[in-house]
PDB file of N, CA and C in Angstrom:
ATOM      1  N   UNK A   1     120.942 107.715  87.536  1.00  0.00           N
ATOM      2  CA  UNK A   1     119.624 107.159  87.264  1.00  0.00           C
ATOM      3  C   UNK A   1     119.393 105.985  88.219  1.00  0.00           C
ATOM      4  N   UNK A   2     118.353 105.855  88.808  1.00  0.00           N
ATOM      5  CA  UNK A   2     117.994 104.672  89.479  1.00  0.00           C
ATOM      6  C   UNK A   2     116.672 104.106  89.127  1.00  0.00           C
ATOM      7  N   UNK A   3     116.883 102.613  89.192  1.00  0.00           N
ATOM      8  CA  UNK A   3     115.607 101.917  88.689  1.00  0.00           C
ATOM      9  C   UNK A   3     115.202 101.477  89.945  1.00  0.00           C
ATOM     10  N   UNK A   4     113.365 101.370  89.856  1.00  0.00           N
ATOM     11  CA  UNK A   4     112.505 100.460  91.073  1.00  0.00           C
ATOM     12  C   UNK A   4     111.305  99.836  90.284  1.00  0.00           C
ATOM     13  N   UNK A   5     111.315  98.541  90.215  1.00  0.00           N
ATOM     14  CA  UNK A   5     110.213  97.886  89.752  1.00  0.00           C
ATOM     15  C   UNK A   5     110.298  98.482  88.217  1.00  0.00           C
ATOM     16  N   UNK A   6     111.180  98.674  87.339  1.00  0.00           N
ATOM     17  CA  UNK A   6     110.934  98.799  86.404  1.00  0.00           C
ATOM     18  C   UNK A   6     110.648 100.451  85.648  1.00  0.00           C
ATOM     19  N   UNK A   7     111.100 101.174  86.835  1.00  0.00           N
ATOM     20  CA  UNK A   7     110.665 102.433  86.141  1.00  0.00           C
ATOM     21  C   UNK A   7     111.848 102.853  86.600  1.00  0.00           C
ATOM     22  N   UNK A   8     112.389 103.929  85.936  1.00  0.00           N
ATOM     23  CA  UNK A   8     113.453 104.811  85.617  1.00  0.00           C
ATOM     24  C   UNK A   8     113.031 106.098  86.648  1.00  0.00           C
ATOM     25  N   UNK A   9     113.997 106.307  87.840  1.00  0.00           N
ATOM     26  CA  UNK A   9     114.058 107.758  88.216  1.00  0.00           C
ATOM     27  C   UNK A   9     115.491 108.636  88.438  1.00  0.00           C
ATOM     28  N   UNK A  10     115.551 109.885  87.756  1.00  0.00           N
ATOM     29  CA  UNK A  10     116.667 110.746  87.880  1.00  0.00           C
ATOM     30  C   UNK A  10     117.888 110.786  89.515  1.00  0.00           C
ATOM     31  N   UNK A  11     116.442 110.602  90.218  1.00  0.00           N
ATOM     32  CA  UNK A  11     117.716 110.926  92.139  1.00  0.00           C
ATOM     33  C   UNK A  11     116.691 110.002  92.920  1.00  0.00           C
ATOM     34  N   UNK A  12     117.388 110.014  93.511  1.00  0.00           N
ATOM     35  CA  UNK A  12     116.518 109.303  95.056  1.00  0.00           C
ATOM     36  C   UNK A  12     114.975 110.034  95.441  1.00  0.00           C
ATOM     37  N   UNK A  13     115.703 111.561  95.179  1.00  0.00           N
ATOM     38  CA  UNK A  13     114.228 111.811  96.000  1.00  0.00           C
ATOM     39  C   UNK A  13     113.017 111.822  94.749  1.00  0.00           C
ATOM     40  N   UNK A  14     113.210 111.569  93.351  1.00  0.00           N
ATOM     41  CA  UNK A  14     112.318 111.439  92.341  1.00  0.00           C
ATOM     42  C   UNK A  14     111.022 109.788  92.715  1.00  0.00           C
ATOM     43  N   UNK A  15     112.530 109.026  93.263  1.00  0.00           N
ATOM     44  CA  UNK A  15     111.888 107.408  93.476  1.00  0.00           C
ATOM     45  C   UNK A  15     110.908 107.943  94.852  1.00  0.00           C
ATOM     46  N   UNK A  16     111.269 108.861  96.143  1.00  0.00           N
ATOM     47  CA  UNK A  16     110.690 108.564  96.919  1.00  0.00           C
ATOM     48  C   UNK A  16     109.228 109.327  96.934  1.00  0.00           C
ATOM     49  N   UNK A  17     109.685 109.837  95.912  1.00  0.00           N
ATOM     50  CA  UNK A  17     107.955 110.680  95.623  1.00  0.00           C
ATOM     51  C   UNK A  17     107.077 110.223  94.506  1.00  0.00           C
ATOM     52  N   UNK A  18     107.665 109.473  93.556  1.00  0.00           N
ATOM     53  CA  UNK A  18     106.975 108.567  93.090  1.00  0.00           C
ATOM     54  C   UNK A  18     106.194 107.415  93.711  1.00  0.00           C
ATOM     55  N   UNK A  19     107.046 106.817  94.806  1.00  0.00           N
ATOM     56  CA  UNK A  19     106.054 106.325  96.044  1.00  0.00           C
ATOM     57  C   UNK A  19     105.054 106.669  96.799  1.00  0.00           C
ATOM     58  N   UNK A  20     105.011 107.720  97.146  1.00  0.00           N
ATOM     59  CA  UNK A  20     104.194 108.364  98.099  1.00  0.00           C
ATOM     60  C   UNK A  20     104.093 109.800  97.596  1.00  0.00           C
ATOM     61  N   UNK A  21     103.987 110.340  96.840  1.00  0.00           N
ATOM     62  CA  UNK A  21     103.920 111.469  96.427  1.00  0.00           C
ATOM     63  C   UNK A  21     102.434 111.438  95.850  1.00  0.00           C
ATOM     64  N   UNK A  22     102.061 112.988  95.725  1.00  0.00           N
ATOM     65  CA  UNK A  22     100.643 113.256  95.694  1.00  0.00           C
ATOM     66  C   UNK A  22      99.832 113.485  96.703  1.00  0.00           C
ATOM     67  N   UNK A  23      98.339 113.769  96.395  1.00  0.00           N
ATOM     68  CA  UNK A  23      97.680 114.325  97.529  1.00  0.00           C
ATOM     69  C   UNK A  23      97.356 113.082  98.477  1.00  0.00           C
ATOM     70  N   UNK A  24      97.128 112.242  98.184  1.00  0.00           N
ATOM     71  CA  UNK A  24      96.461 111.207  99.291  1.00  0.00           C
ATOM     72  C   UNK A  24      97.279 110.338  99.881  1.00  0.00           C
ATOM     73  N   UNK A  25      98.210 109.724  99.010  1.00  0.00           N
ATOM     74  CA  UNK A  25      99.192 108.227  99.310  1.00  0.00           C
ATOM     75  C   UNK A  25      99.740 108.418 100.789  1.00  0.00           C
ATOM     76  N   UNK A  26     100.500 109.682 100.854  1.00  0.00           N
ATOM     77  CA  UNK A  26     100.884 109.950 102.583  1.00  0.00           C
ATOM     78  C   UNK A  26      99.834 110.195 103.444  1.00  0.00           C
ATOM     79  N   UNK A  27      98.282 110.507 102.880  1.00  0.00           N
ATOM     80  CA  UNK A  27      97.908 110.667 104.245  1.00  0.00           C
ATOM     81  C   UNK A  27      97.345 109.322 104.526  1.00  0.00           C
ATOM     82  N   UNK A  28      96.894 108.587 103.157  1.00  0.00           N
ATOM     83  CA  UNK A  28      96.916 107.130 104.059  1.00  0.00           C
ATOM     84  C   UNK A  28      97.900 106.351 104.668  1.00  0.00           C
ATOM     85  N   UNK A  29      99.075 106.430 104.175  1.00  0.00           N
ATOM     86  CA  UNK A  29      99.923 105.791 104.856  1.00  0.00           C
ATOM     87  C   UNK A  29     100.297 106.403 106.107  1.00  0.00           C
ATOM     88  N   UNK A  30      99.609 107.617 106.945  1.00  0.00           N
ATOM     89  CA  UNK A  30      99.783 107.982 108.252  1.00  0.00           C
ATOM     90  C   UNK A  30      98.761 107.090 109.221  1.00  0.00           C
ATOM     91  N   UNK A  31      97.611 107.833 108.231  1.00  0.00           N
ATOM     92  CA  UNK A  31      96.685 106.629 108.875  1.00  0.00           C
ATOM     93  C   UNK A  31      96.850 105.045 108.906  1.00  0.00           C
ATOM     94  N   UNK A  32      97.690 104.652 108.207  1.00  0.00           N
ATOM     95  CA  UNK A  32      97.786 103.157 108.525  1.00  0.00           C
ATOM     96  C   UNK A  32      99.112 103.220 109.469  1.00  0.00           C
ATOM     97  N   UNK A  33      99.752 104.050 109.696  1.00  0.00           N
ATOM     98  CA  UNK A  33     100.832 103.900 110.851  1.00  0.00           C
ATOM     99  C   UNK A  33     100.121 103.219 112.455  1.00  0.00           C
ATOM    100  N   UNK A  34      98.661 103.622 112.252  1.00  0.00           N
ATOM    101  CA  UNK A  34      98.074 103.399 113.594  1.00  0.00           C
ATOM    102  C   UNK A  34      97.616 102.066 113.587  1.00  0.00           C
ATOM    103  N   UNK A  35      97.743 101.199 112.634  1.00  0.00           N
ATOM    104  CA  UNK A  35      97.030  99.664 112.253  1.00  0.00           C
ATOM    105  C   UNK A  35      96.209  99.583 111.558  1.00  0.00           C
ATOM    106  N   UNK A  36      96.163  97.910 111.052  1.00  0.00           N
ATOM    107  CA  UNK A  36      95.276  97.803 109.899  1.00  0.00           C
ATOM    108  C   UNK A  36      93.674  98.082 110.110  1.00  0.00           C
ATOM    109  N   UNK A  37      93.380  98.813 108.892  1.00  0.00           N
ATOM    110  CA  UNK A  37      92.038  99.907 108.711  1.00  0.00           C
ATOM    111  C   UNK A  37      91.213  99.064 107.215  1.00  0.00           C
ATOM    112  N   UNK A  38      89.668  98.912 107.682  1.00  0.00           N
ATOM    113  CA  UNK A  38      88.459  98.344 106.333  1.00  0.00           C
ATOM    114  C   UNK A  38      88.808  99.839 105.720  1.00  0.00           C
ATOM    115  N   UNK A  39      88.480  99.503 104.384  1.00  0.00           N
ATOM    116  CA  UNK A  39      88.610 100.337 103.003  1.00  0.00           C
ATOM    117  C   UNK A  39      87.332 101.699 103.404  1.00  0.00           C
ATOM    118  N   UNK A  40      86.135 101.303 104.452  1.00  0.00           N
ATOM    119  CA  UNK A  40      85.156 102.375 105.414  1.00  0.00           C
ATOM    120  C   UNK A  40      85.736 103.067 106.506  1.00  0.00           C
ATOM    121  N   UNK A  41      86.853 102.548 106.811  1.00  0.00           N
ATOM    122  CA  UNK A  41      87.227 103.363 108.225  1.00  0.00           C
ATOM    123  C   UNK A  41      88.090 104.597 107.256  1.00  0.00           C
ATOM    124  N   UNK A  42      88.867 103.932 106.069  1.00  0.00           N
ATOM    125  CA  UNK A  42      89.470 105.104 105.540  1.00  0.00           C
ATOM    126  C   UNK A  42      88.637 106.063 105.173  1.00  0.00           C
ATOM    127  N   UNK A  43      88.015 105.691 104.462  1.00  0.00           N
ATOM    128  CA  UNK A  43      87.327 106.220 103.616  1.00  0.00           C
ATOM    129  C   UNK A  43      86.159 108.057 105.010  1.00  0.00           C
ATOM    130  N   UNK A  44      86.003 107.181 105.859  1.00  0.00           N
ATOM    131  CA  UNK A  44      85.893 107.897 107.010  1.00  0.00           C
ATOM    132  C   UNK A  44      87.118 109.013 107.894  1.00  0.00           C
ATOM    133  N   UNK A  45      87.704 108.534 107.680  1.00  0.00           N
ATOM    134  CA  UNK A  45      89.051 109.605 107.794  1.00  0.00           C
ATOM    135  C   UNK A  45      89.600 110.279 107.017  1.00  0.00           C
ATOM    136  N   UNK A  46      89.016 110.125 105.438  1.00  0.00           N
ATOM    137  CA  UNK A  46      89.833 111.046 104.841  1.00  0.00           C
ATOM    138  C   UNK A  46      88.233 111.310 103.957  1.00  0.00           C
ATOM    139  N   UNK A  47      87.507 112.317 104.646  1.00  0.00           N
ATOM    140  CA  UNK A  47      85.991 112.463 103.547  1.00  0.00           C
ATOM    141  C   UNK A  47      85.517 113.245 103.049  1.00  0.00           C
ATOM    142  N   UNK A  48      87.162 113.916 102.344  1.00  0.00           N
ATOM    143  CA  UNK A  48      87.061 114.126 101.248  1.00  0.00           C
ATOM    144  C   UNK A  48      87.669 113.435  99.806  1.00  0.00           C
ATOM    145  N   UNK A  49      88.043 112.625 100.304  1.00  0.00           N
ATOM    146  CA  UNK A  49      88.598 111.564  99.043  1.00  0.00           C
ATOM    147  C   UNK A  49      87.639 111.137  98.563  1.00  0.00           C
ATOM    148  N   UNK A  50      87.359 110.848  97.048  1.00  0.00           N
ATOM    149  CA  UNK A  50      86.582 110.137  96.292  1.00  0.00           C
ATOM    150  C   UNK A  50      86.565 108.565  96.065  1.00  0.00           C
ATOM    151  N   UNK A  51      85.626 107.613  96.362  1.00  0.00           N
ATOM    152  CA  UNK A  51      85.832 106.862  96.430  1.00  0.00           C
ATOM    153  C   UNK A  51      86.946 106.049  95.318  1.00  0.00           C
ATOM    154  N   UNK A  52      86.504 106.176  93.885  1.00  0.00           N
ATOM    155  CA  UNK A  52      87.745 105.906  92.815  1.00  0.00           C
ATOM    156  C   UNK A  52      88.952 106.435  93.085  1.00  0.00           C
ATOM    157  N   UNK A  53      89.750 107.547  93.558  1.00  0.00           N
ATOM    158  CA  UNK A  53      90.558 108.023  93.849  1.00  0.00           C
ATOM    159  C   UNK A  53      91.338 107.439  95.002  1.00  0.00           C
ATOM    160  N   UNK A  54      90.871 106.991  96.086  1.00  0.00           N
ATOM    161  CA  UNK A  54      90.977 105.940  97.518  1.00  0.00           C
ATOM    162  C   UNK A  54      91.504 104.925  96.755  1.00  0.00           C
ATOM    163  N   UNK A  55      90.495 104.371  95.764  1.00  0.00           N
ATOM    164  CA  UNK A  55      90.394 102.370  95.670  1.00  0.00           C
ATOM    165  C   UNK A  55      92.389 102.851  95.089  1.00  0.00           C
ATOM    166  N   UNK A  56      92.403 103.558  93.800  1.00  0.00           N
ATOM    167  CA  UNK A  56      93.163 103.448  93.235  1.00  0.00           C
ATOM    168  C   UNK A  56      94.379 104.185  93.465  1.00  0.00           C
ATOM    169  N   UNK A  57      94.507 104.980  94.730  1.00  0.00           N
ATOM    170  CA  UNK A  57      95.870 105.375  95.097  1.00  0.00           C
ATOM    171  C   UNK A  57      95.906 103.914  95.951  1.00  0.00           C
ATOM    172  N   UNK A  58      94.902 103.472  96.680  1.00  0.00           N
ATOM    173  CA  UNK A  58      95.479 102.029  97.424  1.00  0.00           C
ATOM    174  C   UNK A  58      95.512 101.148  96.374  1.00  0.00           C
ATOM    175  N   UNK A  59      95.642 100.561  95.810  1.00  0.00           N
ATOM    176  CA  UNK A  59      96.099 100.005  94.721  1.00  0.00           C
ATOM    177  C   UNK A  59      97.331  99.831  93.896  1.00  0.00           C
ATOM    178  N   UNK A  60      97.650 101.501  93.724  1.00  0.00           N
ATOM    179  CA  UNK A  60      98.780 101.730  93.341  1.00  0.00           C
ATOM    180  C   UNK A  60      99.922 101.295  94.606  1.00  0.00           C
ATOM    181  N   UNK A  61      99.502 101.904  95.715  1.00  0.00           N
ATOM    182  CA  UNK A  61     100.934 101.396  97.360  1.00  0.00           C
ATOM    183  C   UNK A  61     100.576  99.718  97.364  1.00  0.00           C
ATOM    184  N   UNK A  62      99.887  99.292  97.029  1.00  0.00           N
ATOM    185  CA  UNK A  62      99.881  97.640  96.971  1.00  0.00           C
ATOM    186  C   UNK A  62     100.597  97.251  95.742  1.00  0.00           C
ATOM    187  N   UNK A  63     100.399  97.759  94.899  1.00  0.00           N
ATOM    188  CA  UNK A  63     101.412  97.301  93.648  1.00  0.00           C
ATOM    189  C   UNK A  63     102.443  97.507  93.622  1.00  0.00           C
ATOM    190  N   UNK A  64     102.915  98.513  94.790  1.00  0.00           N
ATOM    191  CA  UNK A  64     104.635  99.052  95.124  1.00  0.00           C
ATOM    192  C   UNK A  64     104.951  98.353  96.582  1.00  0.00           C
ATOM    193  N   UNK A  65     104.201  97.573  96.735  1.00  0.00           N
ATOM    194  CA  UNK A  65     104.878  96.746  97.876  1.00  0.00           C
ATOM    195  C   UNK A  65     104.633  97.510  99.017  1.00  0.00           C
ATOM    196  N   UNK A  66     103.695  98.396  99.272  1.00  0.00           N
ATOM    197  CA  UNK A  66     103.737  99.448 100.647  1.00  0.00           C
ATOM    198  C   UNK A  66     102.762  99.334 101.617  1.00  0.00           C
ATOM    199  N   UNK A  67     101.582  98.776 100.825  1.00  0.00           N
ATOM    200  CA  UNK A  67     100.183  98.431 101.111  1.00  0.00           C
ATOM    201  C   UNK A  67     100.165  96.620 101.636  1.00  0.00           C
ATOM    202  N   UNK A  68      99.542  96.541 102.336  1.00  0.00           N
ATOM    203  CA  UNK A  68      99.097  95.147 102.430  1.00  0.00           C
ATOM    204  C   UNK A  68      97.282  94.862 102.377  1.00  0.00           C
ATOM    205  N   UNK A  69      97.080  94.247 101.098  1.00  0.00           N
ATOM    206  CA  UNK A  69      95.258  94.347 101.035  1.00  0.00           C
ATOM    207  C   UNK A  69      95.206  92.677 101.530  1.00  0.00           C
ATOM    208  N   UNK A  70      94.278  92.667 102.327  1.00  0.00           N
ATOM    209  CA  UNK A  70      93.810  91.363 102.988  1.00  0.00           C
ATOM    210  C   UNK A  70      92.036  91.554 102.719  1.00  0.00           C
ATOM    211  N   UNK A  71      91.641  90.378 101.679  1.00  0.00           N
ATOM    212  CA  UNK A  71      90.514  89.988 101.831  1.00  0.00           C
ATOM    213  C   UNK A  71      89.866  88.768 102.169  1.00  0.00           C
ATOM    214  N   UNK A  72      88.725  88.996 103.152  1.00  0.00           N
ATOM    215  CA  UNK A  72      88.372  87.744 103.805  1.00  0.00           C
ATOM    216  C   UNK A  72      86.902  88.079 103.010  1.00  0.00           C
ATOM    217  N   UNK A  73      86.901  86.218 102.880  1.00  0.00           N
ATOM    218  CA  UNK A  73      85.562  85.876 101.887  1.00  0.00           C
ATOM    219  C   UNK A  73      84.420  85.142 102.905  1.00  0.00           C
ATOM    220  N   UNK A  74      85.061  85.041 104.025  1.00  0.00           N
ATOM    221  CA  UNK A  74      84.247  83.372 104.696  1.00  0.00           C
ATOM    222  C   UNK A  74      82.663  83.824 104.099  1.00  0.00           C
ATOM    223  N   UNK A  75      82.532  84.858 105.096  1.00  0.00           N
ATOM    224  CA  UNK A  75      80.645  85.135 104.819  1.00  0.00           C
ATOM    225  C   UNK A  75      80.185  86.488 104.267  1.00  0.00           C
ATOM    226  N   UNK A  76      79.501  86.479 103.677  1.00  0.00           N
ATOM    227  CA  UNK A  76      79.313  87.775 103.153  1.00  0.00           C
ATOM    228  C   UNK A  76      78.879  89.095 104.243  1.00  0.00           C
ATOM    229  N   UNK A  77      78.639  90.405 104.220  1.00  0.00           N
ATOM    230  CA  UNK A  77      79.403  91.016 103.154  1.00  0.00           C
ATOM    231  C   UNK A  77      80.979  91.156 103.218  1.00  0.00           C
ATOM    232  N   UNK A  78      81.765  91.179 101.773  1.00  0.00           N
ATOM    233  CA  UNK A  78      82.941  90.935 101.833  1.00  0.00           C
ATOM    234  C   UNK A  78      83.602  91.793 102.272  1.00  0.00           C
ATOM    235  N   UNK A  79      84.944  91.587 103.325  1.00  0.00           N
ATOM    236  CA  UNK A  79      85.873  92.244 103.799  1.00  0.00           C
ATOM    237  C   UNK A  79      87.191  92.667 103.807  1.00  0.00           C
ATOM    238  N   UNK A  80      87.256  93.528 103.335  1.00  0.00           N
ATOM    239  CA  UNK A  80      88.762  94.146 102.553  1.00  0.00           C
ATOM    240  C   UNK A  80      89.750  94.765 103.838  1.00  0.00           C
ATOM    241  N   UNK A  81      91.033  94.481 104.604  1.00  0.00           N
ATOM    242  CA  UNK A  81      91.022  95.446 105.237  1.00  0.00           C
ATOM    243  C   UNK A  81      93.178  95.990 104.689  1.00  0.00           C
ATOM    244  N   UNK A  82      93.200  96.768 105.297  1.00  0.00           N
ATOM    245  CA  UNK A  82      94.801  97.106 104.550  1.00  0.00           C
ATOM    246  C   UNK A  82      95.220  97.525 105.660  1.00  0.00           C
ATOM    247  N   UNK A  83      97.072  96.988 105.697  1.00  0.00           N
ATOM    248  CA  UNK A  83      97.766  97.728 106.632  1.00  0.00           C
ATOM    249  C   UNK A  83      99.205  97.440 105.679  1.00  0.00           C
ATOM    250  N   UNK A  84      99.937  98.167 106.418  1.00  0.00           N
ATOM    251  CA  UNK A  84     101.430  98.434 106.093  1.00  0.00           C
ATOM    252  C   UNK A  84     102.188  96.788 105.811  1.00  0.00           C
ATOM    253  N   UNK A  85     102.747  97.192 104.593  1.00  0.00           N
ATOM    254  CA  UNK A  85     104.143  96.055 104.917  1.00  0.00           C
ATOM    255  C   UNK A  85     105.367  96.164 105.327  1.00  0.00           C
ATOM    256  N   UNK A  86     105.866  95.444 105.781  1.00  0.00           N
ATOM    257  CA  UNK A  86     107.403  95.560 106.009  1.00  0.00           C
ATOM    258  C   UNK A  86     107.794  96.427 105.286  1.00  0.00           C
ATOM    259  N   UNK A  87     108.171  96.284 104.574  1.00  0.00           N
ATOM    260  CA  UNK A  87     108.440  98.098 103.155  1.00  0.00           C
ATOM    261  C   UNK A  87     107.949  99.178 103.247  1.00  0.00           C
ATOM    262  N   UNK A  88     106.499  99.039 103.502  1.00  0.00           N
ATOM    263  CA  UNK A  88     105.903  99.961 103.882  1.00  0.00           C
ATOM    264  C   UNK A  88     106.055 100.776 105.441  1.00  0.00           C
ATOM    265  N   UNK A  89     106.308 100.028 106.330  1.00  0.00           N
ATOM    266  CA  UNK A  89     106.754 100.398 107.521  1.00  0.00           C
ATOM    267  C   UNK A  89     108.006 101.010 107.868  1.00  0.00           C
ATOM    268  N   UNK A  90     109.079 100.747 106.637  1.00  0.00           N
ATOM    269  CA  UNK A  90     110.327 101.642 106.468  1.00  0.00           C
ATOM    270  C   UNK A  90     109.459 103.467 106.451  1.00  0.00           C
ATOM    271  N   UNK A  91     108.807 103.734 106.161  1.00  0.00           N
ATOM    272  CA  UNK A  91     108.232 104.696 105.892  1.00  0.00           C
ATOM    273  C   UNK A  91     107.410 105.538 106.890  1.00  0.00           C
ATOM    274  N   UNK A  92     107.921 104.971 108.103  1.00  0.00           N
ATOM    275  CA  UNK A  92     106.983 105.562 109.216  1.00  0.00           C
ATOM    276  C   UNK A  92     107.278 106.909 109.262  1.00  0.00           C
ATOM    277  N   UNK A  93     109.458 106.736 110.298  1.00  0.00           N
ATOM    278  CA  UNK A  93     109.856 107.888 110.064  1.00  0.00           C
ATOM    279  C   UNK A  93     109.433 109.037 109.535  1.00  0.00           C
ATOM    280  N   UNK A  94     109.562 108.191 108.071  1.00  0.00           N
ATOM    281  CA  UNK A  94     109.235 109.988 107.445  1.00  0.00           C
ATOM    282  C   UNK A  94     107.776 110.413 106.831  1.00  0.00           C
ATOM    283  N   UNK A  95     107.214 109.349 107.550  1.00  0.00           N
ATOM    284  CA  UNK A  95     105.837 109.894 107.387  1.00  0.00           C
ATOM    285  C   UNK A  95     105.511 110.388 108.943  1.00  0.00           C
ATOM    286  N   UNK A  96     105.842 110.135 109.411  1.00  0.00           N
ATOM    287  CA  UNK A  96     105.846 110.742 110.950  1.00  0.00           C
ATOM    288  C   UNK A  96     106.464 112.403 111.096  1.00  0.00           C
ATOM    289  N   UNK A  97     107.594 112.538 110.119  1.00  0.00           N
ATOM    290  CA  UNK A  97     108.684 113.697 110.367  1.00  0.00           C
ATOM    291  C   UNK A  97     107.584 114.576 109.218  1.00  0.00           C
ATOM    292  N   UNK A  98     107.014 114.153 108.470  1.00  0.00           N
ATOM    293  CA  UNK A  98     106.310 115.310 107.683  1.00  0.00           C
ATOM    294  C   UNK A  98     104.938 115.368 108.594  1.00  0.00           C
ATOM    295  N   UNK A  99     104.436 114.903 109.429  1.00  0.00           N
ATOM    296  CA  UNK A  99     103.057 115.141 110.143  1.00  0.00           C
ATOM    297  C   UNK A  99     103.652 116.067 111.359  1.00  0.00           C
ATOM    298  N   UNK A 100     104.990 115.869 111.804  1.00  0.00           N
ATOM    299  CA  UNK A 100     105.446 116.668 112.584  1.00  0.00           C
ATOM    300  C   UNK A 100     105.430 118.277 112.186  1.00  0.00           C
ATOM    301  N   UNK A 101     106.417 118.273 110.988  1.00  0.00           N
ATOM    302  CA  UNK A 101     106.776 119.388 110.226  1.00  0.00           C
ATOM    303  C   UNK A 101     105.303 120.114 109.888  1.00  0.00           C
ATOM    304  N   UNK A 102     104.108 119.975 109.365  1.00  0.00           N
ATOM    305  CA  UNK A 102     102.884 120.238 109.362  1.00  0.00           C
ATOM    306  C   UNK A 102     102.491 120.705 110.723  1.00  0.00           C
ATOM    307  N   UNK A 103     102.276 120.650 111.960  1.00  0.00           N
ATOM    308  CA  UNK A 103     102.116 120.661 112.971  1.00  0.00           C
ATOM    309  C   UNK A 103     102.988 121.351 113.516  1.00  0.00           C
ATOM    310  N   UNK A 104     104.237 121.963 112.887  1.00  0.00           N
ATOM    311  CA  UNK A 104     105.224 123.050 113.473  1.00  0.00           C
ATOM    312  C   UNK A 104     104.634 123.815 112.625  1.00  0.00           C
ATOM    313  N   UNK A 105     104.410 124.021 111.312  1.00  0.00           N
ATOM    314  CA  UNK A 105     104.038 125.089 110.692  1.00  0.00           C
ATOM    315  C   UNK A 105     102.572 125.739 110.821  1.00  0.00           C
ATOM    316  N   UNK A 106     101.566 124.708 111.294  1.00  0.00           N
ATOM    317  CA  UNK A 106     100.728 124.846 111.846  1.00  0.00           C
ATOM    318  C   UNK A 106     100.325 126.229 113.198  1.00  0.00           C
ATOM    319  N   UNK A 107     101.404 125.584 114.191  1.00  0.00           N
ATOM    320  CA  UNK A 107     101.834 126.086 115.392  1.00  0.00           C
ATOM    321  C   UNK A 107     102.289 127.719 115.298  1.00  0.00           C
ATOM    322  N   UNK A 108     103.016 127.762 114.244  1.00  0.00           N
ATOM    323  CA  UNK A 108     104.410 129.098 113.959  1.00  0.00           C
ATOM    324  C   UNK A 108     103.996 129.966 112.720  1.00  0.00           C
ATOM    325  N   UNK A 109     103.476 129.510 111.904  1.00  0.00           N
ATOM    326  CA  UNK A 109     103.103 130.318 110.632  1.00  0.00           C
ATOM    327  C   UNK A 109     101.940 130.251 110.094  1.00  0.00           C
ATOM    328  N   UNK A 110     100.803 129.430 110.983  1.00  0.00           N
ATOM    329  CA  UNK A 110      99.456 129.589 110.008  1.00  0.00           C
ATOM    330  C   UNK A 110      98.988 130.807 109.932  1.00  0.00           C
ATOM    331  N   UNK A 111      99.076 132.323 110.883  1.00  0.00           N
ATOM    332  CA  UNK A 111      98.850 133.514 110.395  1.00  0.00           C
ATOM    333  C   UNK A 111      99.772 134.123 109.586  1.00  0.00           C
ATOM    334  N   UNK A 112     100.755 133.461 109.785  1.00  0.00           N
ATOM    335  CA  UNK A 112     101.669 134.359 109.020  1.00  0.00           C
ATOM    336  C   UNK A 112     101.272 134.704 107.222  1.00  0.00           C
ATOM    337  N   UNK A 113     100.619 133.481 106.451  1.00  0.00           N
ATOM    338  CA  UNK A 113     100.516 133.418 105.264  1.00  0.00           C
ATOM    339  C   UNK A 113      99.287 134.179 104.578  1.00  0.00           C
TER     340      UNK A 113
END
């Protein structure tokens, strides 16, 4: 059993998909591999995400330490923008090795199926 932040997971790979697991969390965190992105540029790259669905998978990688949300107040309108943390940047690799792996299967088996 291993604990993170308080929650209980069976193996390693239970914790690492509890992180990033699901439909969206990895593809934003690809897109933030390229630098920090306004909550519109995502929202523009991935359009089919729902806006509630966006706020609150980013939300959730900020509450796990993966996300970095920076808001600036000086003048209106207000500006939200997010990039990776240190923690979060452990995560390139293998967010890199699954955009790869997609892109071989892409290449080799999209008629096949």
């Amino acid at each position: 059993m291993y604990k993170f932040k308080g929650k209980d997971y069976p193996c390693c790979a239970s914790l690492t998909m509890g992180l990033i697991g699901g439909k969206w969390k990895t593809v934003i965190l690809y897109h933030l591999i390229g630098g920090t992105l306004r909550y519109n540029e995502l929202r523009k790259l991935m359009p089919t995400v729902t806006e509630r669905t966006l706020s609150l998978q980013l939300k959730t990688l900020e509450e796990d330490g993966i996300v970095k949300r920076k808001v600036y107040t000086s003048k209106p309108p207000l500006k939200v923008e997010y990039s990776l943390t240190e923690f979060g940047k452990t995560l390139v690799p293998l967010i890199q090795s699954i955009a790869n792996w997609g892109d071989f299967v892409i290449e080799n088996y999209s008629e096949s199926f």
